[in-house]
Each structure stands twice: as C-alpha cells, then as structure tokens.
Protein backbone atom coordinates (compact mmCIF):
# COMPACT_ATOMS: atom_id res chain seq x y z
CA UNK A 1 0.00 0.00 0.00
CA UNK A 2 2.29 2.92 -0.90
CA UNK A 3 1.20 6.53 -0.18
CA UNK A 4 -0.88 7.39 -3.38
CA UNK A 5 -3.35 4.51 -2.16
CA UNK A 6 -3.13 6.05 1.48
CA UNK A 7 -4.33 9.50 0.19
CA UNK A 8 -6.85 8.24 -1.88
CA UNK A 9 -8.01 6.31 1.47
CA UNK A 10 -8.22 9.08 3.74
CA UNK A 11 -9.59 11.10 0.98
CA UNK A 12 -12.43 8.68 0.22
CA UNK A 13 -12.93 8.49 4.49
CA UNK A 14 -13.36 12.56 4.12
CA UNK A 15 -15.97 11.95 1.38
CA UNK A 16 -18.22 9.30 2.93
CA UNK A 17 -17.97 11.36 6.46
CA UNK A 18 -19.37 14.28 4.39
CA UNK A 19 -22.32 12.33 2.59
CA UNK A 20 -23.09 10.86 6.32
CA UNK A 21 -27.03 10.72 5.62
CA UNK A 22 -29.34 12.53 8.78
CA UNK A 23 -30.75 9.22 10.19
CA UNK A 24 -26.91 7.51 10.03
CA UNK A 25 -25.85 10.51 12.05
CA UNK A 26 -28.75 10.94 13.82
CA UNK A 27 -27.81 7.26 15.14
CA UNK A 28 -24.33 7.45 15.41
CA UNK A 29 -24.34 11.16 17.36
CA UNK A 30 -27.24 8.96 20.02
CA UNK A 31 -25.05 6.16 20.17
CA UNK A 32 -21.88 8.90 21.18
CA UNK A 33 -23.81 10.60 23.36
CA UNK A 34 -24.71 7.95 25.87
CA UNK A 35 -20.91 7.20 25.85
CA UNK A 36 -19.90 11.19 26.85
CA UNK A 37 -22.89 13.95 27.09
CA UNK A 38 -20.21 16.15 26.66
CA UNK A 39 -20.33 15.33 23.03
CA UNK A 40 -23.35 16.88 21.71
CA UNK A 41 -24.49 16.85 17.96
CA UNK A 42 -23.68 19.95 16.95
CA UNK A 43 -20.07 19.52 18.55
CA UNK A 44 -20.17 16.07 16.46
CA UNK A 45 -20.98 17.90 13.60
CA UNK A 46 -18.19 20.39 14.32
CA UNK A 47 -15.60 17.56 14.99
CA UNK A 48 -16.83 15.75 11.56
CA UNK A 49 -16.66 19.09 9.40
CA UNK A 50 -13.18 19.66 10.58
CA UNK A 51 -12.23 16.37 9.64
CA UNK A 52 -13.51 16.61 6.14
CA UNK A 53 -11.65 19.43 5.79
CA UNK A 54 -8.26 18.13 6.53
CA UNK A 55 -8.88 15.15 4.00
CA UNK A 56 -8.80 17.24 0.71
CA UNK A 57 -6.84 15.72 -1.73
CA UNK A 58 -4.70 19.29 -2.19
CA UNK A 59 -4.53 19.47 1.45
CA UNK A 60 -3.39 15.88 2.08
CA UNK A 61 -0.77 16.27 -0.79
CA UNK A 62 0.35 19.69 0.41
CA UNK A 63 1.25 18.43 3.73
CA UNK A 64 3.26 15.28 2.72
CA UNK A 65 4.92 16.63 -0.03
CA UNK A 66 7.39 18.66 2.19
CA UNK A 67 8.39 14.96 4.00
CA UNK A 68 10.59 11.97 2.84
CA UNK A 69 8.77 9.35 3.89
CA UNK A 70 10.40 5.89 4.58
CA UNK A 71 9.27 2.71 3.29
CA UNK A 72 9.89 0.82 6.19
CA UNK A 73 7.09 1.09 8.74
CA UNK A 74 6.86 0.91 12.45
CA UNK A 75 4.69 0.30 15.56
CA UNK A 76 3.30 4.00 16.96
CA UNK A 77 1.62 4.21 20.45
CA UNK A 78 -0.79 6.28 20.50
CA UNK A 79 -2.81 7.06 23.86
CA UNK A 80 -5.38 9.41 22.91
CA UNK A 81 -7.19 12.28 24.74
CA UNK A 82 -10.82 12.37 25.31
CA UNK A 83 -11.62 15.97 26.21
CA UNK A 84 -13.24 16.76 22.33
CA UNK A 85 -14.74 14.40 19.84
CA UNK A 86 -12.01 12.67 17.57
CA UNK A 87 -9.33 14.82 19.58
CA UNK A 88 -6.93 12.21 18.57
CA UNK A 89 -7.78 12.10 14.91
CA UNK A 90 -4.36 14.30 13.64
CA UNK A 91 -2.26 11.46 15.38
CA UNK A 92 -3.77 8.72 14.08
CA UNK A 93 -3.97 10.24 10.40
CA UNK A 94 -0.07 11.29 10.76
CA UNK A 95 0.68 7.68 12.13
CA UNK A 96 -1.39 5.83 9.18
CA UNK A 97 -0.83 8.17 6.13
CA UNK A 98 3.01 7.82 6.71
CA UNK A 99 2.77 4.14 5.96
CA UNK A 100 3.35 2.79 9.94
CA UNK A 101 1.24 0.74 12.66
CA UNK A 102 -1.16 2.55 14.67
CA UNK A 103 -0.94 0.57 18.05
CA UNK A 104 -3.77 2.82 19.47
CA UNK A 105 -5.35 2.95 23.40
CA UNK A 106 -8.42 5.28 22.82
CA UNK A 107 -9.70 7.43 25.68
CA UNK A 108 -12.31 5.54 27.36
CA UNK A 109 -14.57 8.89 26.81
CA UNK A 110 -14.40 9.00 22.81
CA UNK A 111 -14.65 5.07 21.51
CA UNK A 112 -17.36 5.32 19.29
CA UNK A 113 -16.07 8.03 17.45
CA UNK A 114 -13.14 6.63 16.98
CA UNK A 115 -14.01 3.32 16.11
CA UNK A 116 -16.81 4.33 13.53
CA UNK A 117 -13.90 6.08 11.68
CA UNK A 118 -11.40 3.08 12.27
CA UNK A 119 -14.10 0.79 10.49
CA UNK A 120 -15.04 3.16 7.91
CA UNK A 121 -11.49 3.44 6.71
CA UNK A 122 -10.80 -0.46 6.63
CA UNK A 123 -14.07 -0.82 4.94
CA UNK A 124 -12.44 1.52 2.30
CA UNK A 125 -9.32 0.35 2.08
CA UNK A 126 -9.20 -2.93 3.73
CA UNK A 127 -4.94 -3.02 3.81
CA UNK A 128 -5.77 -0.52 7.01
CA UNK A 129 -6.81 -3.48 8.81
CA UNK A 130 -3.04 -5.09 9.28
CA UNK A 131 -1.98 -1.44 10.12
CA UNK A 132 -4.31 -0.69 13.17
CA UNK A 133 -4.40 -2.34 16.59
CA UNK A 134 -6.73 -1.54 19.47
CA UNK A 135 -5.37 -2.29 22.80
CA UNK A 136 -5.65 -2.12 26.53
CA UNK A 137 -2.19 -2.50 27.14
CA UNK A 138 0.52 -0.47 25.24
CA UNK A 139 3.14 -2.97 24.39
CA UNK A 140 5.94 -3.69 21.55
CA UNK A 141 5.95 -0.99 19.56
CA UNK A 142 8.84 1.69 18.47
CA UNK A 143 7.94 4.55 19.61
CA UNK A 144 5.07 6.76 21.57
CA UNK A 145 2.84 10.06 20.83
CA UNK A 146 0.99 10.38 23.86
CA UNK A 147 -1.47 12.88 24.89
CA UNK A 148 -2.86 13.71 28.85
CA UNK A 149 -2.87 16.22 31.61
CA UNK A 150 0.18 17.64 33.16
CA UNK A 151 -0.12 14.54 36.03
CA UNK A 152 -0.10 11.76 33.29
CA UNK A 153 2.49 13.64 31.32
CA UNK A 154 5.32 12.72 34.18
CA UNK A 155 3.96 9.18 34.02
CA UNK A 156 4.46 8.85 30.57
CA UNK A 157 7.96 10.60 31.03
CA UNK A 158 8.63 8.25 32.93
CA UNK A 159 7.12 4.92 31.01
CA UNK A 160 8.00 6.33 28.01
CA UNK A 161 11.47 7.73 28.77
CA UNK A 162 13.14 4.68 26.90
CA UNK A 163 11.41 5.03 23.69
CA UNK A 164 11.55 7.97 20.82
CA UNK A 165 8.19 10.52 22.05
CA UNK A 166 6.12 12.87 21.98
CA UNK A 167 4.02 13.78 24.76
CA UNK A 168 1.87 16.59 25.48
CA UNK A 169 0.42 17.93 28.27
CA UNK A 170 -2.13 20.49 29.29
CA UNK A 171 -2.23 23.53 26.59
CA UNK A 172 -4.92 26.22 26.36
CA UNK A 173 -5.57 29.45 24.11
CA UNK A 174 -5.75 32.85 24.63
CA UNK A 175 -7.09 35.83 22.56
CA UNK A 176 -6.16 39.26 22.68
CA UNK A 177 -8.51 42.06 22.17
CA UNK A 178 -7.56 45.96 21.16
CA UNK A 179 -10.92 47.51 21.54
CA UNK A 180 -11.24 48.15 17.59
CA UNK A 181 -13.11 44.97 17.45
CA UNK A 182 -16.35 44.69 15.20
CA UNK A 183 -19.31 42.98 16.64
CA UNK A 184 -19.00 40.08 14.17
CA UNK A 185 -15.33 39.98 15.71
CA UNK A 186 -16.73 39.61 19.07
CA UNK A 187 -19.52 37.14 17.43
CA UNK A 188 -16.86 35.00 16.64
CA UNK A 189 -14.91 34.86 19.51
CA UNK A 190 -17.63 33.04 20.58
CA UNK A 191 -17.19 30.33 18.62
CA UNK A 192 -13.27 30.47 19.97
CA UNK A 193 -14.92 30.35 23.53
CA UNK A 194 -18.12 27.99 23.43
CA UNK A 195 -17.16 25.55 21.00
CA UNK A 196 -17.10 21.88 22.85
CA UNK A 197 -17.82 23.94 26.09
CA UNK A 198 -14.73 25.19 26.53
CA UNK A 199 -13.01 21.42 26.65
CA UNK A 200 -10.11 21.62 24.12
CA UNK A 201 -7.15 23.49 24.01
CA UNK A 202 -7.63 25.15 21.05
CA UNK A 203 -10.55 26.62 23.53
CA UNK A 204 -10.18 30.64 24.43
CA UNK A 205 -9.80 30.35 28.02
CA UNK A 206 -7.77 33.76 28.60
CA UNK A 207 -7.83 37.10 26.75
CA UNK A 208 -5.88 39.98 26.56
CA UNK A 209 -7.32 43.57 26.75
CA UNK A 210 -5.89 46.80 27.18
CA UNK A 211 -5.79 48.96 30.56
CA UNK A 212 -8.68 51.05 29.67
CA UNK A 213 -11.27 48.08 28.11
CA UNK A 214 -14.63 48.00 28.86
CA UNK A 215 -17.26 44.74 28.41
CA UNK A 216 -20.25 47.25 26.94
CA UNK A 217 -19.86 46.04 23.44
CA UNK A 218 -18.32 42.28 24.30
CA UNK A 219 -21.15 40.64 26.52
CA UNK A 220 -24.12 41.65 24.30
CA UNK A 221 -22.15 39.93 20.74
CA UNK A 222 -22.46 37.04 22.65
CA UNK A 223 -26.07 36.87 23.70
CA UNK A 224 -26.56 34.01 20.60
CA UNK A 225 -24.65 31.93 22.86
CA UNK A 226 -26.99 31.54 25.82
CA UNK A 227 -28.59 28.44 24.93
CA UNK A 228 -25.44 26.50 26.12
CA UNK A 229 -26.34 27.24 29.81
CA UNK A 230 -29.49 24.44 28.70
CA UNK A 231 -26.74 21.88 28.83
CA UNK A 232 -26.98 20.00 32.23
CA UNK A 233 -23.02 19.39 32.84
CA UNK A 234 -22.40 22.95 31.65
CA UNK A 235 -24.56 24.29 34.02
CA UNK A 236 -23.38 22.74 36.68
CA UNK A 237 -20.34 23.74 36.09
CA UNK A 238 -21.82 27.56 35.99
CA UNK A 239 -23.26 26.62 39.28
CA UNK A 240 -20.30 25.46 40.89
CA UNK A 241 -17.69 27.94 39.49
CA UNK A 242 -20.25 30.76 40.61
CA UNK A 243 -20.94 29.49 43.92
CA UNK A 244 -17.44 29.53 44.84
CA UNK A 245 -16.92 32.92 43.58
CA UNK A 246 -19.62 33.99 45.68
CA UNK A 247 -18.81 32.35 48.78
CA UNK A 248 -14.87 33.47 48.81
CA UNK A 249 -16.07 37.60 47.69
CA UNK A 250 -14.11 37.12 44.41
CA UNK A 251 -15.16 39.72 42.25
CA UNK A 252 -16.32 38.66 38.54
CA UNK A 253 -18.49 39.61 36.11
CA UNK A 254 -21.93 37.62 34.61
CA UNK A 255 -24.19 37.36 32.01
CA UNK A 256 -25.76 34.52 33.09
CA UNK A 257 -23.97 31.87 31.50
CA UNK A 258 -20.26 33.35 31.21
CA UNK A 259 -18.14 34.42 33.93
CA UNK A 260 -15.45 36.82 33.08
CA UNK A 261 -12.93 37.18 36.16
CA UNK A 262 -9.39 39.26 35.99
CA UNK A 263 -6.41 36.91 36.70
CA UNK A 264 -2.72 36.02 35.76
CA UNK A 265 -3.58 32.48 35.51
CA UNK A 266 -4.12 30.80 31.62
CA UNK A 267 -6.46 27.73 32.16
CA UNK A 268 -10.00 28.53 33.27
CA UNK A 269 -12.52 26.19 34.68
CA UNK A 270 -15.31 25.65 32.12
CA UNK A 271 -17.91 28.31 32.31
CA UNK A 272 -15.04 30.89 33.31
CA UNK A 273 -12.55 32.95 31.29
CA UNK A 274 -10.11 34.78 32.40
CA UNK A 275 -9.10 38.19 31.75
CA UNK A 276 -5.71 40.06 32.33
CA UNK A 277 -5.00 43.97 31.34
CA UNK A 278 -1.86 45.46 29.13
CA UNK A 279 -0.52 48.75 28.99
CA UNK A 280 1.45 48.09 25.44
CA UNK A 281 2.41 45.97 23.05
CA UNK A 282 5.82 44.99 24.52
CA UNK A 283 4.47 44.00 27.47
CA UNK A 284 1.65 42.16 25.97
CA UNK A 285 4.47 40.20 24.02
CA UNK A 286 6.13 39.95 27.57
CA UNK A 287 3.31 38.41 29.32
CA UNK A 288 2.75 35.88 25.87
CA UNK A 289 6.55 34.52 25.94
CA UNK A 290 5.91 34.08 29.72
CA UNK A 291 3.01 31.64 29.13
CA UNK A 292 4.14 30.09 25.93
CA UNK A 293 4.76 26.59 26.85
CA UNK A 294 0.72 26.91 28.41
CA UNK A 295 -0.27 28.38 24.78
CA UNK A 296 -1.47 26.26 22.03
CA UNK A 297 -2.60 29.12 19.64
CA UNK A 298 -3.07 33.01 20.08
CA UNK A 299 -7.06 34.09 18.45
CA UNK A 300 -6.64 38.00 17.36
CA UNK A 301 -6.39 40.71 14.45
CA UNK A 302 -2.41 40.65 14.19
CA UNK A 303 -0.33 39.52 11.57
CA UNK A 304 0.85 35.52 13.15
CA UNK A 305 -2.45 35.41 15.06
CA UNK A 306 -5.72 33.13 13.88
CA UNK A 307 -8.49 35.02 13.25
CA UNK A 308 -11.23 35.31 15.46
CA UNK A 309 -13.47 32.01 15.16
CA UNK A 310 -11.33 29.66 13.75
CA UNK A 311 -9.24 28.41 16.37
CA UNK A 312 -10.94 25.14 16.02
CA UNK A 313 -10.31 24.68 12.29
CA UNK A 314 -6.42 23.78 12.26
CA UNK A 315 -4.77 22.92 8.97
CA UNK A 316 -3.00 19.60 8.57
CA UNK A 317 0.36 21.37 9.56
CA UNK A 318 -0.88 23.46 12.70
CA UNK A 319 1.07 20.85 15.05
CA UNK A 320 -0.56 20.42 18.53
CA UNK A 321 2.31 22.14 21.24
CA UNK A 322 4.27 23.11 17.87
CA UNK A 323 5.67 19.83 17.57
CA UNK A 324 5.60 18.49 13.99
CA UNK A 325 4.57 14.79 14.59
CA UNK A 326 5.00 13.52 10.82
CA UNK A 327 8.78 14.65 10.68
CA UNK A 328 9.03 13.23 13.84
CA UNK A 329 8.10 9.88 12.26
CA UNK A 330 9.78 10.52 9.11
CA UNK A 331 12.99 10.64 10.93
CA UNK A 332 12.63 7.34 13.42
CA UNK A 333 15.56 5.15 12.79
C-alpha cells in the first residue's frame, strides 16, 4: 500500500464522512452521546466538518509533499485524549498516512467516534486493517505520541522515557482584544470560547485587553450563545464555578452563562474565562513569551495570530504544542 493509495483512502474516508445521511448521524451522534454527554451533535458535527476538511486531496498532498517518507514502517503508540470528539484524529492520520502501525489505546470517553472512523477506513481500504491495533495495554511498539494532563504527562515521562516521544500535556488558548473589534469579531470569539464547552485546548480560556477596556460592546455579541447554559453538565459547572466565587467575595463579572474574572492564571474552569489587562504591546508580548509553553494558539487581528473564530479549524500542519509529529516519524531510525 504505498502513499498514493493512502491518500486516496483518507480522501475517500473525508468523502463518505461528508455524505453521512441525517438518520446515520442521527444514530451514530445517540449512540456517542450515551458514551460522553459532553459530546453533543452539533459539537459532532463540528468535529466531523473539521475532519472533512483536513482530508482534501490538495490538502493531504500539500502536507506530505514537504516529508521523505520511509518505506519501512513501524509500531506507533498512540494514547489518545478524550476531552473533544475525535481529539486524537491528527495522530492517528499522521501515524497511518506515513505508511506505519497505529498501536492505538483510545480514551475511554471518545470510543465510538473513533471506532466508527477506524471501520469506515478499513471498509475503504481494507490493507488498514493489518496497520491498526486496538489495545488495553501499550506494548511492543517503536515509539510513543501520547497525549494527557500535566499529572499523566510525568507518568508517561517516565514509562516512556526509553522510547523515541512525543508527549503533550495540558495547553490552552488565549485571545487578545484591542478595543477596535467589530461585533462580528466579538460574534466569533464566541465560537473560539463555546465551541465543545470550553473542553479543548484550542478553547479561548484567557484574553488579553488593554488597561482602559470595557465589556459594553463584548457581553451583548455574545447573547446568541446563551442556549449552552441548557446543557446539564455545563450548568453545573456555571453553578459550581459561581458558587465559589460567591462564597470566597471574588469579584467577577456575569451574564448569566459566562463568567469573566481578571487573573494572571491561563487555564480557566469551564464556564469561566479569564481576563488580564496590558498597557502596550511589549508588554503584551512579555506576558505571551511568559506563558508560551501553556499556549497552544493566540485568536486576534495581528499579523501571526488566527483570526477570530477559527481556532478550532487547524490545517493539517498546525502541530498540537508546535511539535511536527510527521517529521518526527519521518525521521525514526
């Protein structure tokens, strides 16, 4: 199976995940829903359209073209996050598409997902089938690309530390706001905020705003977003993160279903985003090198920055942590 077959593959999957007829996903989004009520159907739907997008042919060929890729293949790890719907769907692609063995432990929170794509790609291209293994137990394999918390992280440090890796740990995102922004700007940072409820790390979970910002223009643009409080495990999460507030006289502002609290820390509890003042732009770039190994992507108007909305639409080389997983395959021994 050399890579032209591979490509077609993956591009096929892309197709047939786009041509998903309503009842099909109507069954399958039920079916991942009893699994994690986290995963709604619209964030399905998200999840799936950002799939489809990375499996364009142009895209696909784009991204492998800059690689060597070696004709010898070997046995990948993967242990897979389950914080957003197909979270680990980048490392599996990078793992298959380069020609090696995916020896995968899925995140007990996203299996049907997962496995509905595993199954639709074999069904495709049946060759897949030698190429994938679902375990319990990670063992013989070559090397690792392993995904977790910050705790987990120094356990797989420390499991791991024999073998070539890659391992990630907690990451979050961060906008910064000038006060120029239009209300479709601040429409869209929505999307940066409330898409998956806050759960990935692509997530805005801190923003940026000059010394002399005020929220009369930002909590209105965001009104379109109130249904989300209707979500049970959101909500209690509002409750909670509120009630805590309240009981310790930490100031904050409210909308009802957003909490918007000043603070140097980067990773907010769902429900909550932080906010932290900046006098200039040198100091803004200050307090962004301080906090870069927290940062997974920067949402703003600047040149280097993703636009406002779009945080959770990567391209095939927008590396989770920066760490570009397919030349780290391409150069295994």
């Amino acid at each position: 199976m050399n890579v032209h077959v591979r490509i077609n593959a993956f591009v096929s999957l892309g197709q047939s995940l786009q041509q998903l007829s309503d009842d099909n996903f109507q069954a399958l989004t039920e079916k991942v829903a009893r699994e994690n009520p986290w995963f709604t159907k619209e964030n399905v739907r998200m999840a799936i359209n950002g799939v489809v997008k990375l499996l364009e042919k142009q895209n696909l060929e784009k991204w492998l073209s800059q690689y060597q890729l070696k004709e010898e293949s070997k046995k990948i790890a993967l242990v897979l996050a389950g914080n957003i719907p197909m979270v680990g769907f980048h490392d599996l692609l990078t793992v298959l598409i380069s020609g090696n063995v995916a020896v995968i432990k899925l995140s007990s929170k996203d299996t049907v997902l997962l496995n509905y794509i595993l199954n639709t790609l074999c069904s495709i291209e049946p060759s897949f089938r030698s190429r994938i293994e679902l375990v319990e137990q990670l063992k013989n394999f070559d090397a690792v690309i392993a995904t977790g918390s910050d705790n987990s992280a120094r356990y797989f440090d420390y499991y791991f530390s024999k073998y070539p890796h890659v391992i990630r740990k907690n990451r979050t995102s961060v906008a910064v706001l000038t006060g120029n922004e239009s209300e479709e700007d601040l429409i869209n940072i929505g999307v940066d905020i409330f898409s998956y409820f806050g759960l990935g790390c692509r997530n805005v979970s801190k923003i940026f705003l000059p010394t002399d910002y005020t929220f009369d223009k930002f909590y209105p643009s965001l009104e379109r977003y109130q249904p989300i409080i209707n979500h049970h495990k959101y909500c209690n999460n509002y409750d909670y993160q509120k009630s805590i507030m309240l009981v310790n006289q930490i100031p904050f502002l409210d909308n009802g279903f957003l909490m918007l609290h000043e603070s140097t820390r980067m990773v907010s509890p769902i429900s909550v985003v932080y906010y932290e003042r900046y006098t200039n732009r040198e100091e803004l770039s200050e307090k962004l090198k301080a906090s870069e190994d927290k940062i997974q992507c920067v949402v703003g108007k600047d040149a280097g920055m993703i636009p406002f909305g779009k945080a959770q639409y990567p391209e095939l080389w927008d590396y989770a942590d920066g760490v570009d997983t397919l030349k780290f395959l391409s150069e295994l021994n």
